[in-house]
N, C-alpha and C. Protein backbone atom coordinates (compact mmCIF):
# COMPACT_ATOMS: atom_id res chain seq x y z
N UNK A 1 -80.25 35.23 -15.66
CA UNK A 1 -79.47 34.19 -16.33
C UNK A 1 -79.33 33.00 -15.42
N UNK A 2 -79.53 31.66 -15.68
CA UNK A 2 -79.55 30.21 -15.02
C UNK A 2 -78.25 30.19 -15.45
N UNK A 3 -77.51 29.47 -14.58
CA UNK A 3 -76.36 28.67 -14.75
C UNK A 3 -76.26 27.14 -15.24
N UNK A 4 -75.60 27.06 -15.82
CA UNK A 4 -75.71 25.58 -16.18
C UNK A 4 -75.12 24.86 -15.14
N UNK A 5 -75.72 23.56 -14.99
CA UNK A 5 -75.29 22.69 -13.64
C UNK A 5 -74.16 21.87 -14.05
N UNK A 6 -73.19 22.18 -12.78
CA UNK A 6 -71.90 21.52 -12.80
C UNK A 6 -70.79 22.52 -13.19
N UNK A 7 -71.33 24.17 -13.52
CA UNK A 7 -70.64 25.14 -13.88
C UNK A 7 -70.49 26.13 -12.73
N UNK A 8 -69.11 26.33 -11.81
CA UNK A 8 -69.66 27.24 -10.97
C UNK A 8 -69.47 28.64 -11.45
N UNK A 9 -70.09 28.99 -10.26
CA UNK A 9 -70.36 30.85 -11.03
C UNK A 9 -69.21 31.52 -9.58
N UNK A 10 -69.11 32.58 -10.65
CA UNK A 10 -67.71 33.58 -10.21
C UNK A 10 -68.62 34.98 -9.66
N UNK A 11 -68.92 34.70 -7.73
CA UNK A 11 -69.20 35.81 -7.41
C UNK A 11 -68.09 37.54 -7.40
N UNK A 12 -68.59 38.63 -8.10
CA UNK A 12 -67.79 39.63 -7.56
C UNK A 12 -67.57 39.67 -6.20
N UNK A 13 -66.03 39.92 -6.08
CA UNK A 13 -65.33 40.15 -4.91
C UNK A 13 -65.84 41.40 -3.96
N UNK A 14 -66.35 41.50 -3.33
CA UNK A 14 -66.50 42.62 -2.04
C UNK A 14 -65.38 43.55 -2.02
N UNK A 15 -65.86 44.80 -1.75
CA UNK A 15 -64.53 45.62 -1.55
C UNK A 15 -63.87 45.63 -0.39
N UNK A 16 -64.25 45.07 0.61
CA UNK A 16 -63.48 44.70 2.40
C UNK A 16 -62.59 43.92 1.53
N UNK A 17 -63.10 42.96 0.84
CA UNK A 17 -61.50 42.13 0.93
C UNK A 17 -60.46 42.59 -0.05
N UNK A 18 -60.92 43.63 -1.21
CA UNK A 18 -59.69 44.67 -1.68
C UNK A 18 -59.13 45.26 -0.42
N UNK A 19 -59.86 45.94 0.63
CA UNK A 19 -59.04 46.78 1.74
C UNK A 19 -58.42 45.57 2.28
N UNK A 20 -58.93 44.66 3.10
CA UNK A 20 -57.92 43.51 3.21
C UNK A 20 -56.77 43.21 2.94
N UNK A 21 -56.83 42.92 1.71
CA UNK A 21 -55.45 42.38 0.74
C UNK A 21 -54.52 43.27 1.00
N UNK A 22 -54.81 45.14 0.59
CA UNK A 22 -54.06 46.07 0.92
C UNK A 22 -53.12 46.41 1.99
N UNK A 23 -54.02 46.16 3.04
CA UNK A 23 -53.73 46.41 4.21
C UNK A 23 -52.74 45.24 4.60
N UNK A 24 -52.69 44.04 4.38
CA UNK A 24 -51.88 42.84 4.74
C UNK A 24 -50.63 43.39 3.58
N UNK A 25 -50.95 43.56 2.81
CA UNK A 25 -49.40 44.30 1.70
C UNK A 25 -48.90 45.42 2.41
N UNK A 26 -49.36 46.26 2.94
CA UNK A 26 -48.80 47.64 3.95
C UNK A 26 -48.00 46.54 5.23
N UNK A 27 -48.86 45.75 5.47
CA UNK A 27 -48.02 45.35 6.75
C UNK A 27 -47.00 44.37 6.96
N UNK A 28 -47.19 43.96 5.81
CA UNK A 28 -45.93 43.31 5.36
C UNK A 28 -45.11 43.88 4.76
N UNK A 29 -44.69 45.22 3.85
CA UNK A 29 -43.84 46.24 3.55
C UNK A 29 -43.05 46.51 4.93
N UNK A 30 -44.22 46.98 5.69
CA UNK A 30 -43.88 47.93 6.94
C UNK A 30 -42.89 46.95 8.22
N UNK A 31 -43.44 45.28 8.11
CA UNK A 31 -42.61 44.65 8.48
C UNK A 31 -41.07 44.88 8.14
N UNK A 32 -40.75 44.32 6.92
CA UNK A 32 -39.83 43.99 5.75
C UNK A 32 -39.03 45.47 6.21
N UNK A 33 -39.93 46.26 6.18
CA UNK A 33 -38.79 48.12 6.32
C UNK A 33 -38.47 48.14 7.83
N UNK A 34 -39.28 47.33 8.67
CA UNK A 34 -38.52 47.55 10.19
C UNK A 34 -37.54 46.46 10.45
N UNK A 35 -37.89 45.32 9.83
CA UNK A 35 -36.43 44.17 9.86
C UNK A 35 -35.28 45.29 9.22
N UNK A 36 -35.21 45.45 8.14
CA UNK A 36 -34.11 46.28 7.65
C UNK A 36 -33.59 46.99 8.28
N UNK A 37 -34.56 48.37 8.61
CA UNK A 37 -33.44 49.31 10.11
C UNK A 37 -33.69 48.68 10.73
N UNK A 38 -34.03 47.37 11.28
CA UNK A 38 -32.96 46.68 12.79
C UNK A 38 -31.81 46.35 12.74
N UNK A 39 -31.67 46.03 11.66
CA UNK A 39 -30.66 44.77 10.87
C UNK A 39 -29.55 46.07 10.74
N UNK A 40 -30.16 46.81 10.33
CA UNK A 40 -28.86 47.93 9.94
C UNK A 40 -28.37 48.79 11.09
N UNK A 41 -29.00 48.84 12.11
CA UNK A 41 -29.06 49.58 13.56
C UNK A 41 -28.15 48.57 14.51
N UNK A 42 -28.50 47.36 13.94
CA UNK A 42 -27.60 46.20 14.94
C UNK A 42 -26.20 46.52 14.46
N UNK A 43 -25.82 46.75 13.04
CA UNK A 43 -24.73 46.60 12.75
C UNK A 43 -24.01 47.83 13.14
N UNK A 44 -24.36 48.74 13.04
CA UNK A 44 -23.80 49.62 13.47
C UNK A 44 -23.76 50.00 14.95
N UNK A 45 -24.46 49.39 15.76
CA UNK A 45 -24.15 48.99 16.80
C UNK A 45 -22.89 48.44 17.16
N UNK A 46 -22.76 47.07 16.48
CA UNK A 46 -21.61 45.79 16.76
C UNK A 46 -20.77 46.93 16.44
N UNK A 47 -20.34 47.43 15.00
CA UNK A 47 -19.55 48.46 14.80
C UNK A 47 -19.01 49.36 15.26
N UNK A 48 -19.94 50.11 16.14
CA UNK A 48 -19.74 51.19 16.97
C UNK A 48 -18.74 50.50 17.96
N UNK A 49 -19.37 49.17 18.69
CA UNK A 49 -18.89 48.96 19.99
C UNK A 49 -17.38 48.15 19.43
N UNK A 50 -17.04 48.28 18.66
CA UNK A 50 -15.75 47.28 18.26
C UNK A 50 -14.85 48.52 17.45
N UNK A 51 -14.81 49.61 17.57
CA UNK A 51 -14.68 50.86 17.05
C UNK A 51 -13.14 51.13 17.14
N UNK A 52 -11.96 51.23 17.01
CA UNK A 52 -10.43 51.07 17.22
C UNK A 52 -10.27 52.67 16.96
N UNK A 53 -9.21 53.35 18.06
CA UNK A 53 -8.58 54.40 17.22
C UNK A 53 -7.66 54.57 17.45
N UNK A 54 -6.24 54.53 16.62
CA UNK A 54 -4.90 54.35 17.06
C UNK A 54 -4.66 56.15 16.92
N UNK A 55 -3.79 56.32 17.94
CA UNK A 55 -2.60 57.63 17.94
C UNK A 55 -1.28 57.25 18.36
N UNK A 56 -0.27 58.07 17.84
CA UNK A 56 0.97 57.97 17.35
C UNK A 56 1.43 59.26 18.76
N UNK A 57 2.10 58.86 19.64
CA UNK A 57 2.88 59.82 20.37
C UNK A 57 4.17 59.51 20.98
N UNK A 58 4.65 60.68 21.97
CA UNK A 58 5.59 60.42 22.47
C UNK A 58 5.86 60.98 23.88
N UNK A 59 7.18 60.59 24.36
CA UNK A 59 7.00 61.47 26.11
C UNK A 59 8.30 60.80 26.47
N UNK A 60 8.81 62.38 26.97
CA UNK A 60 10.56 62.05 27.69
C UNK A 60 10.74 61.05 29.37
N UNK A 61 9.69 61.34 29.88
CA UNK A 61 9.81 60.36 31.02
C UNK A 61 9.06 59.28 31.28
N UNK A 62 9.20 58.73 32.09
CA UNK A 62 8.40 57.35 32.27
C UNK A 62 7.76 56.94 33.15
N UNK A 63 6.51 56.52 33.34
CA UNK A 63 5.37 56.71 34.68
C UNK A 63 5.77 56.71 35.73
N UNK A 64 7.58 56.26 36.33
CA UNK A 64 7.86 57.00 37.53
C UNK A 64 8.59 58.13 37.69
N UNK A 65 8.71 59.18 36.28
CA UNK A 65 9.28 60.06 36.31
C UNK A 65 10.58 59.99 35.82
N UNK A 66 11.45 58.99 35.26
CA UNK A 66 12.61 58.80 34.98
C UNK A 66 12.80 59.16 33.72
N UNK A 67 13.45 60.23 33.31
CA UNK A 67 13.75 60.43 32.03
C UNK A 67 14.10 59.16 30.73
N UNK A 68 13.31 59.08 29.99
CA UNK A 68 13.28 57.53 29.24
C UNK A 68 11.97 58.54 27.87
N UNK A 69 13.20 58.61 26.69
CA UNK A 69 12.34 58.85 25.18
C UNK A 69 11.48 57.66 25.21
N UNK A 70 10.40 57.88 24.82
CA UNK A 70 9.35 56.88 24.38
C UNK A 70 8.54 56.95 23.06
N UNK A 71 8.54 56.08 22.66
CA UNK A 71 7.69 56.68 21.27
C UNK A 71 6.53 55.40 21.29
N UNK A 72 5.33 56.01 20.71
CA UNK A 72 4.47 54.81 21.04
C UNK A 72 3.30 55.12 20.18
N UNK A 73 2.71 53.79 20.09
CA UNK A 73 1.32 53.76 19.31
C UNK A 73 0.17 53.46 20.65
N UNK A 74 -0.84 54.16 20.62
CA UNK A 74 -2.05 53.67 21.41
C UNK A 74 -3.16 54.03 20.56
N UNK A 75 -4.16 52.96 21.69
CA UNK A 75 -5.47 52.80 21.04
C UNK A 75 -6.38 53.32 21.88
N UNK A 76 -7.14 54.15 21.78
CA UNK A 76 -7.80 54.82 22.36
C UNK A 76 -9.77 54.58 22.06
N UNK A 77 -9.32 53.62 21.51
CA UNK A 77 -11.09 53.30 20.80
C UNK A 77 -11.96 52.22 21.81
N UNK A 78 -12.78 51.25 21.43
CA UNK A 78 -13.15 50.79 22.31
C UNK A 78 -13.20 49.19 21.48
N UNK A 79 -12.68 49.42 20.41
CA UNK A 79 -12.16 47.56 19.56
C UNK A 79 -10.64 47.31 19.56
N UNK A 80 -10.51 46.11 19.19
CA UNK A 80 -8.96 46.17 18.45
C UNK A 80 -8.87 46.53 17.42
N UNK A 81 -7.22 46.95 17.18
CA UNK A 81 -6.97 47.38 15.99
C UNK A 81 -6.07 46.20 15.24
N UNK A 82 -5.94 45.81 14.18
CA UNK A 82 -5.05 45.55 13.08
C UNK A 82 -4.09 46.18 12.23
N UNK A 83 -2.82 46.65 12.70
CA UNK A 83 -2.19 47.34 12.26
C UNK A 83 -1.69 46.84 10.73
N UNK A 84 -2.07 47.65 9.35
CA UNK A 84 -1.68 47.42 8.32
C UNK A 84 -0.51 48.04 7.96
N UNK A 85 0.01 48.84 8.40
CA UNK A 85 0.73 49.70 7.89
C UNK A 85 1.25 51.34 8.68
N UNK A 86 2.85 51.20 8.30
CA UNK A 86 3.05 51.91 9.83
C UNK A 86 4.00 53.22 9.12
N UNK A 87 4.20 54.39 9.05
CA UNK A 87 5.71 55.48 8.33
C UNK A 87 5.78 56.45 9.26
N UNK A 88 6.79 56.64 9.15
CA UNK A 88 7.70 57.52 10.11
C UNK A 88 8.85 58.77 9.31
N UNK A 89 8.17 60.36 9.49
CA UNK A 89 9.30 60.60 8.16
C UNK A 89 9.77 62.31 9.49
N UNK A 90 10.78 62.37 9.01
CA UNK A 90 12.07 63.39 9.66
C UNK A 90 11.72 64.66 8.32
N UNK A 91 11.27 65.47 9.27
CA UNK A 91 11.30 66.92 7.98
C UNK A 91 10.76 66.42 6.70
N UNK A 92 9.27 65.92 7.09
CA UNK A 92 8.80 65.39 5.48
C UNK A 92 9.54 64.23 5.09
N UNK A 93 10.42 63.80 5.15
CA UNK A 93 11.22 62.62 4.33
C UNK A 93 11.05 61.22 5.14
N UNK A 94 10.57 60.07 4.76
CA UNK A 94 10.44 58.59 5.60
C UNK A 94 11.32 58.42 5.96
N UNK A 95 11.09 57.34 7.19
CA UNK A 95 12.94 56.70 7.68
C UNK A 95 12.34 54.99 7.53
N UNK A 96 13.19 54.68 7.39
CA UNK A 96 12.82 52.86 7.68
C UNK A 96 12.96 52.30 8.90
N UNK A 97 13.60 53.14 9.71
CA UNK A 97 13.78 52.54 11.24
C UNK A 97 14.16 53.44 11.76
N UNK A 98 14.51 52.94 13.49
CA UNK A 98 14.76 54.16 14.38
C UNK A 98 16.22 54.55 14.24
N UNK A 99 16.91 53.75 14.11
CA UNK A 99 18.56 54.09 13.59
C UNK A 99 18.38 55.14 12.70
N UNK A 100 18.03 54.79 11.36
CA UNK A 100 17.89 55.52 10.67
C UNK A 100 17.18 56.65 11.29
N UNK A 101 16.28 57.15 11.66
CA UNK A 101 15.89 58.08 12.03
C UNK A 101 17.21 59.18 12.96
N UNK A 102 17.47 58.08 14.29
CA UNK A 102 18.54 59.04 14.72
C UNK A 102 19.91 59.27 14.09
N UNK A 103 19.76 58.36 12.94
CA UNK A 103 21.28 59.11 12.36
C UNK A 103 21.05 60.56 11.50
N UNK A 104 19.65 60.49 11.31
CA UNK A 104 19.25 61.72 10.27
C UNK A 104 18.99 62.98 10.90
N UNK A 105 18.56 62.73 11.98
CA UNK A 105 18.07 63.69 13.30
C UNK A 105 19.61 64.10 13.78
N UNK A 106 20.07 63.43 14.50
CA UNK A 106 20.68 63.73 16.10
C UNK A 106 22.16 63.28 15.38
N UNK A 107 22.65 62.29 15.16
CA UNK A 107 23.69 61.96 15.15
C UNK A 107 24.19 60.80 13.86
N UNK A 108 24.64 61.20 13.22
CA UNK A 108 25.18 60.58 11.68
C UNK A 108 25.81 59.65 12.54
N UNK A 109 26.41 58.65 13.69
CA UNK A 109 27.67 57.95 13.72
C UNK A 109 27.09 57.12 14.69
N UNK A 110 26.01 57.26 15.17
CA UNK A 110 24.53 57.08 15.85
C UNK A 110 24.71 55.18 15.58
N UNK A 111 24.83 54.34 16.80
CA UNK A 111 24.66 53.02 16.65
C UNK A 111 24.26 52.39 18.53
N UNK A 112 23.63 51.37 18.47
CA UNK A 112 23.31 51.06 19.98
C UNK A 112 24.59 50.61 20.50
N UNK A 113 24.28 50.84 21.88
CA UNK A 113 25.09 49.99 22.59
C UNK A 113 24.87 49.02 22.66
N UNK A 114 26.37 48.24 23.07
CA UNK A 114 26.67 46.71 23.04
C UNK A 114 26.84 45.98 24.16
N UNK A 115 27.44 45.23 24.79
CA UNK A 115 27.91 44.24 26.28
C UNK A 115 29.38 45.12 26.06
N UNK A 116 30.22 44.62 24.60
CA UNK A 116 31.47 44.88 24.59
C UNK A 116 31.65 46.47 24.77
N UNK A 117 30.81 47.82 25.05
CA UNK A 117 30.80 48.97 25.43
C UNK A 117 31.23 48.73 26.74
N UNK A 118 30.92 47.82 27.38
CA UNK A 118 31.51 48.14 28.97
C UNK A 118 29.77 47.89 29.77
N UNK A 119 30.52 48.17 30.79
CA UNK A 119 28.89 47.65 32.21
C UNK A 119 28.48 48.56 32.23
N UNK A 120 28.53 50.01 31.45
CA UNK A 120 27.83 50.68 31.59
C UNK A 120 26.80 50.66 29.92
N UNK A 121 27.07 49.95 29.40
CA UNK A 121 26.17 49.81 28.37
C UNK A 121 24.28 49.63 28.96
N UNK A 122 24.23 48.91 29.82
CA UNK A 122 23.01 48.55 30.40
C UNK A 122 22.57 49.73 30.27
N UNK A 123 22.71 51.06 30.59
CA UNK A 123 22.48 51.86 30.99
C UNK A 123 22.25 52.91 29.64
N UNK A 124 22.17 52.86 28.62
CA UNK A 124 22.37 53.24 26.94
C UNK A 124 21.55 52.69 26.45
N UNK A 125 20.64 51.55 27.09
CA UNK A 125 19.63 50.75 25.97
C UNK A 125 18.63 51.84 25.34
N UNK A 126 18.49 51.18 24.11
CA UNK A 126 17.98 51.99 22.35
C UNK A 126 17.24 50.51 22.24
N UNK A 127 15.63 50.26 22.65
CA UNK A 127 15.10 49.27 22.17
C UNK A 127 14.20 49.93 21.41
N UNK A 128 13.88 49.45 20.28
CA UNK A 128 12.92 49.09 19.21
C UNK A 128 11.91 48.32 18.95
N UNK A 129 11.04 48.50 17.97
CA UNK A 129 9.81 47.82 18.32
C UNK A 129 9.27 47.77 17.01
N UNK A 130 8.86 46.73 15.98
CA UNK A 130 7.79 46.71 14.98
C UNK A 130 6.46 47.18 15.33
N UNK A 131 5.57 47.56 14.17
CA UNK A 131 4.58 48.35 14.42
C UNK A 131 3.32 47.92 13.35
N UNK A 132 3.69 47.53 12.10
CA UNK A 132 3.00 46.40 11.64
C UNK A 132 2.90 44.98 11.94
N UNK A 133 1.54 44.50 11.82
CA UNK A 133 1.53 43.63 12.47
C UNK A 133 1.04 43.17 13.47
N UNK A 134 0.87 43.97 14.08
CA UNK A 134 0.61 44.19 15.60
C UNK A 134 -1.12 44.21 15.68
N UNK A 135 -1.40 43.90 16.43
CA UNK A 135 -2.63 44.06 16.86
C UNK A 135 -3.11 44.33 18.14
N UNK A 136 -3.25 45.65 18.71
CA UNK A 136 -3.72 46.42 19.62
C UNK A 136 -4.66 46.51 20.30
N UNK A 137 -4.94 46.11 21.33
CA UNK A 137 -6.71 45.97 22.17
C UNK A 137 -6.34 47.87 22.85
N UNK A 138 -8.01 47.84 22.70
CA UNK A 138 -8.65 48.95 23.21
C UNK A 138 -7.90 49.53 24.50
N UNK A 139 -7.01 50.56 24.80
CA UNK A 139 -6.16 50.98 26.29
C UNK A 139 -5.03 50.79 26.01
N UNK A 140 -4.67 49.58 25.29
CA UNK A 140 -2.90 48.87 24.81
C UNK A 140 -2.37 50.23 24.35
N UNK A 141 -0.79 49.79 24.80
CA UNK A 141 -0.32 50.68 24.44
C UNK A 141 0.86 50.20 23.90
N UNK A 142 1.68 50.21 22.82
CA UNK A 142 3.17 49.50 21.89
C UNK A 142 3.98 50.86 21.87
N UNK A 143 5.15 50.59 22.15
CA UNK A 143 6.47 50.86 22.14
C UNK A 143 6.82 51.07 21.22
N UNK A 144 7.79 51.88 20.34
CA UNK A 144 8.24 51.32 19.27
C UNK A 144 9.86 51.97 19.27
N UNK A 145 10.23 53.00 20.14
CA UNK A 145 11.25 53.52 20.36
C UNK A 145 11.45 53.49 21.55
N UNK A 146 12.11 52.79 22.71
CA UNK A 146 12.43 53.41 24.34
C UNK A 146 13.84 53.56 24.38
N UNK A 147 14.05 54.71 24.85
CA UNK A 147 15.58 55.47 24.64
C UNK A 147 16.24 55.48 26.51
N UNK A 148 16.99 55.37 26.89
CA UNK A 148 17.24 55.85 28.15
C UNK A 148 18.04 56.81 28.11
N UNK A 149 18.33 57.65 28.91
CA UNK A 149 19.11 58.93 29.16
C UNK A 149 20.38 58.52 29.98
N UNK A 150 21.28 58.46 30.16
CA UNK A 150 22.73 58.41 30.36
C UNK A 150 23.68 59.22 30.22
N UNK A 151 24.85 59.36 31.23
CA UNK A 151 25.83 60.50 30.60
C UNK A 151 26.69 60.22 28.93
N UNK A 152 26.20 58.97 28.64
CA UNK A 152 27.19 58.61 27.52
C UNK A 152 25.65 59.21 26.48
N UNK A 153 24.62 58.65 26.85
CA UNK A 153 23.58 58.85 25.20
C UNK A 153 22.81 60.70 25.37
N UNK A 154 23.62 61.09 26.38
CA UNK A 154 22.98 62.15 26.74
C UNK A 154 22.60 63.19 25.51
N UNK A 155 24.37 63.26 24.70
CA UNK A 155 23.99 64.53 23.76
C UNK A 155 23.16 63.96 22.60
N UNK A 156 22.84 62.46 21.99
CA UNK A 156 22.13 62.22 21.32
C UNK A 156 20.67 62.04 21.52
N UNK A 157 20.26 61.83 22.57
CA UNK A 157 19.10 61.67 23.72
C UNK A 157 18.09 63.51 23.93
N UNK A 158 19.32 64.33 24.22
CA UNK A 158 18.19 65.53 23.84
C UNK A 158 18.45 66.25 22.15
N UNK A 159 19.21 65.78 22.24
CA UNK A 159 18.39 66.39 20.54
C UNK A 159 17.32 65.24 20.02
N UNK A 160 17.35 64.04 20.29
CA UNK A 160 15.73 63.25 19.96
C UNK A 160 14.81 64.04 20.68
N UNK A 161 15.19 64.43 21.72
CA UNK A 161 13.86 64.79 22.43
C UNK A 161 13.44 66.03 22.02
N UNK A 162 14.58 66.67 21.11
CA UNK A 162 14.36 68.52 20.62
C UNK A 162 13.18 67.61 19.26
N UNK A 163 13.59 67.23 18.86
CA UNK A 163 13.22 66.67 17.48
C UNK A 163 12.38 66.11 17.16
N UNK A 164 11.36 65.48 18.53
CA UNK A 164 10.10 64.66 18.18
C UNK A 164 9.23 65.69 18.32
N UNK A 165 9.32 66.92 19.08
CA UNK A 165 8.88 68.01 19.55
C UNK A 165 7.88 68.96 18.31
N UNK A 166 9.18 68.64 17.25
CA UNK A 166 8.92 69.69 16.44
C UNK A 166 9.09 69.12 14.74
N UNK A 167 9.59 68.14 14.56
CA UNK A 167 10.15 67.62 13.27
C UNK A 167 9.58 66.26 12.55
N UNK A 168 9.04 65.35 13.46
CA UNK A 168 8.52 64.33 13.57
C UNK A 168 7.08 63.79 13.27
N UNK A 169 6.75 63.10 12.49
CA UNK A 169 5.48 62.95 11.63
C UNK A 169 5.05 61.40 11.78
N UNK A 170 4.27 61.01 11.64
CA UNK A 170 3.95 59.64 11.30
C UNK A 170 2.51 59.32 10.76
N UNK A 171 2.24 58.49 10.05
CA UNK A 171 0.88 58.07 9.50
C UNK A 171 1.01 56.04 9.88
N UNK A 172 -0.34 55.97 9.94
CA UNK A 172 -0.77 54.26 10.58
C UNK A 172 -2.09 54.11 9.69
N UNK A 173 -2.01 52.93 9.39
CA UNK A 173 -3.78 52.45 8.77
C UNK A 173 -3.46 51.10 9.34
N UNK A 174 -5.33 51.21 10.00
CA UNK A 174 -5.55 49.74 11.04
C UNK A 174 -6.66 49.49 10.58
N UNK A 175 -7.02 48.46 11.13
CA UNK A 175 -8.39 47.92 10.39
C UNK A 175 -9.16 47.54 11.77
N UNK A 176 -10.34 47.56 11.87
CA UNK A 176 -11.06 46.84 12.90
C UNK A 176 -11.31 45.01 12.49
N UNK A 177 -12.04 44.21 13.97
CA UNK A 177 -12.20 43.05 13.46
C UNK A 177 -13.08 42.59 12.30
N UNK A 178 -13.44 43.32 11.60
CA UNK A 178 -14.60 43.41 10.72
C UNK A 178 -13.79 44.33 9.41
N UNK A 179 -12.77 44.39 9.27
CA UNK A 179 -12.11 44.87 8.52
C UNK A 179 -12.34 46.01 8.03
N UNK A 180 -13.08 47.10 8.41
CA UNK A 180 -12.92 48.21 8.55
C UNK A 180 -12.16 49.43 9.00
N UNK A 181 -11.59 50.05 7.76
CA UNK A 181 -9.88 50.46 7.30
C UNK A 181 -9.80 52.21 7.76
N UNK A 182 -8.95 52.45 8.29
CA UNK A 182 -9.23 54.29 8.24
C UNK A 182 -7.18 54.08 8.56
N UNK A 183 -6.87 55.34 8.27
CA UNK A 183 -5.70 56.14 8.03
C UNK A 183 -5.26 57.33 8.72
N UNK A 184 -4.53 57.65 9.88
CA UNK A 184 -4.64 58.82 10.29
C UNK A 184 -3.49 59.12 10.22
N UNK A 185 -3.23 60.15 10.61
CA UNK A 185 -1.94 60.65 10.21
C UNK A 185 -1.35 62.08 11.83
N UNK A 186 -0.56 61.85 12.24
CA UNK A 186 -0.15 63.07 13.63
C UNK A 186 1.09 63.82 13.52
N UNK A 187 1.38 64.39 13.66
CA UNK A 187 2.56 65.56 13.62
C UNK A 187 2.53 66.09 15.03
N UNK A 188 4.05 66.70 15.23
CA UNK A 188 3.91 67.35 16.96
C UNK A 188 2.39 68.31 17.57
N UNK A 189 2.26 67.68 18.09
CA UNK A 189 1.25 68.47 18.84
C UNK A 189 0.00 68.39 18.12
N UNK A 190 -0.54 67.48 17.55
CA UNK A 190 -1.49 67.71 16.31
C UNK A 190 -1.69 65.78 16.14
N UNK A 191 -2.97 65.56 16.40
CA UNK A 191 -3.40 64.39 16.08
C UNK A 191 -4.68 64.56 15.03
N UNK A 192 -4.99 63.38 14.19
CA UNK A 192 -5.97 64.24 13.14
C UNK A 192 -7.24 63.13 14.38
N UNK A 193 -8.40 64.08 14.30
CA UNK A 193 -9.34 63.12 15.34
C UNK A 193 -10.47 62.43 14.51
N UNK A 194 -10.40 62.96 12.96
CA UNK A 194 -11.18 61.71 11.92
C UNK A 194 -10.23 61.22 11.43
N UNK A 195 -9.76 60.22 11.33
CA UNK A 195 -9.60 59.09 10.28
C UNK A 195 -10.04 59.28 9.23
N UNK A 196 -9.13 58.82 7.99
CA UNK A 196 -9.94 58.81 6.16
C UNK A 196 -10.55 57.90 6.81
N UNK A 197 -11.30 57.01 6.07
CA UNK A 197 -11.76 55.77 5.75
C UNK A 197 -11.07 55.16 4.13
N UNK A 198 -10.78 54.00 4.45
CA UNK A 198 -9.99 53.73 3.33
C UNK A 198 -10.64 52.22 2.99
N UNK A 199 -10.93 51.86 2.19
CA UNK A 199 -11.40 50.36 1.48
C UNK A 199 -9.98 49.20 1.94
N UNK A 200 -8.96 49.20 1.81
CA UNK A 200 -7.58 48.97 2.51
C UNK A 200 -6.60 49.79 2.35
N UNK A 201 -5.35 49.62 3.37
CA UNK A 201 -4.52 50.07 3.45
C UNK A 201 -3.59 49.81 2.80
N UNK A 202 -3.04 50.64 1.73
CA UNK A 202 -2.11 51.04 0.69
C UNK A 202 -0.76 50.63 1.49
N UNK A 203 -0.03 50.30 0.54
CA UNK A 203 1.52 49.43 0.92
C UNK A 203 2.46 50.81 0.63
N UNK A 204 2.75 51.48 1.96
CA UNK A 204 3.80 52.36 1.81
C UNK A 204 4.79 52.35 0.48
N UNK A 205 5.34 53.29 0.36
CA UNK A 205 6.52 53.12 -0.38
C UNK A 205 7.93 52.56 0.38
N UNK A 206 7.82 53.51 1.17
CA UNK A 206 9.28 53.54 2.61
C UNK A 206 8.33 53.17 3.91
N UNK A 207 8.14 52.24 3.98
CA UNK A 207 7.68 51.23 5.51
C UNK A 207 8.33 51.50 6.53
N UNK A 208 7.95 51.96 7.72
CA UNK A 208 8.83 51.96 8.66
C UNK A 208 9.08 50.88 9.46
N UNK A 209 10.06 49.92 9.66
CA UNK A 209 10.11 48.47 9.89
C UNK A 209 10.23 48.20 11.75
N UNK A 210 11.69 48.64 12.00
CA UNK A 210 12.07 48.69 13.19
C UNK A 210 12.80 49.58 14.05
């Protein structure tokens, strides 16, 4: 068959350049699938290394040995945390604060000392501490109850200390900088060491404030 002039003609394609074509589609898939697990390997990387984990404890003396209730939140992870949300409950039941707590615990009539107690009030301090809110670097450690021991807070002072022992509960949801949410929850002697994971942190009913 002649071609007519000015008409070009359509040679069949070679099969190298079907393997060709193929092979440049494999390696561009195979690209495309190793960007992806990088991309997803990085993040969980950043993730890993920005990782928060709060625990809820306590301890009767104080790093020089001085009898001093402490109650405290630390972070033990290797990010900050964002504290969303903080409860505190006595025999199963929430308290809203530490008053409240020691009037339910230790002593119904239970109030801090004042200046007008006398010069020995110094010596009775009941400081408190918010717990939402807060935002915690990796080692930090927050306060949220420091009690001192005295002959006047004495008989209310060890029954707190009988009572965190054995009666005492709390749950926290923090978020990392990346807003990634978990919930844990500790009881005496008993820390939970997974976290839920939570999408956010749910608004208590009974908040524990101060």
């Amino acid at each position: 068959m002649v071609s007519e002039p000015g008409i070009p003609t359509h040679k069949p394609r070679h099969w190298l350049e079907y393997i060709s074509t193929a092979l440049a589609v494999v390696v561009s898939l195979t690209s495309l699938w190793v960007a992806i697990g990088s991309e997803q390997a990085n993040r969980q990387m950043v993730a890993a290394s920005s990782w928060p984990f709060l625990e809820v404890g306590s301890s009767s003396v104080d790093s020089n040995g001085k009898p001093v209730l402490t109650f405290s939140v630390y972070n033990t992870g290797v990010g900050p945390a964002k504290v969303r949300s903080f409860e505190v409950f006595y025999k199963g039941k929430p308290v809203r604060s530490a008053e409240e707590l020691v009037r339910a615990c230790c002593d119904r009539n239970f109030k801090r000392s004042t200046v007008a107690d006398g010069p020995s009030a110094a010596d009775d301090y009941f400081i408190t501490g918010g717990v939402p809110g807060l935002v915690i670097r990796a080692g930090e450690t927050r306060n949220f109850i420091t009690y001192n021991l005295s002959p006047r807070t004495q008989p209310t002072w060890t029954a707190l200390d009988r009572t965190r022992r054995k009666d005492i509960a709390y749950r926290i949801c923090y978020c990392s900088v990346f807003d990634e949410c978990w919930r844990n929850t500790a009881s005496p002697g008993k820390q939970q060491l997974d976290p839920v994971r939570v999408n956010t942190c749910p608004v208590p009913p009974v908040p524990y404030k101060e």
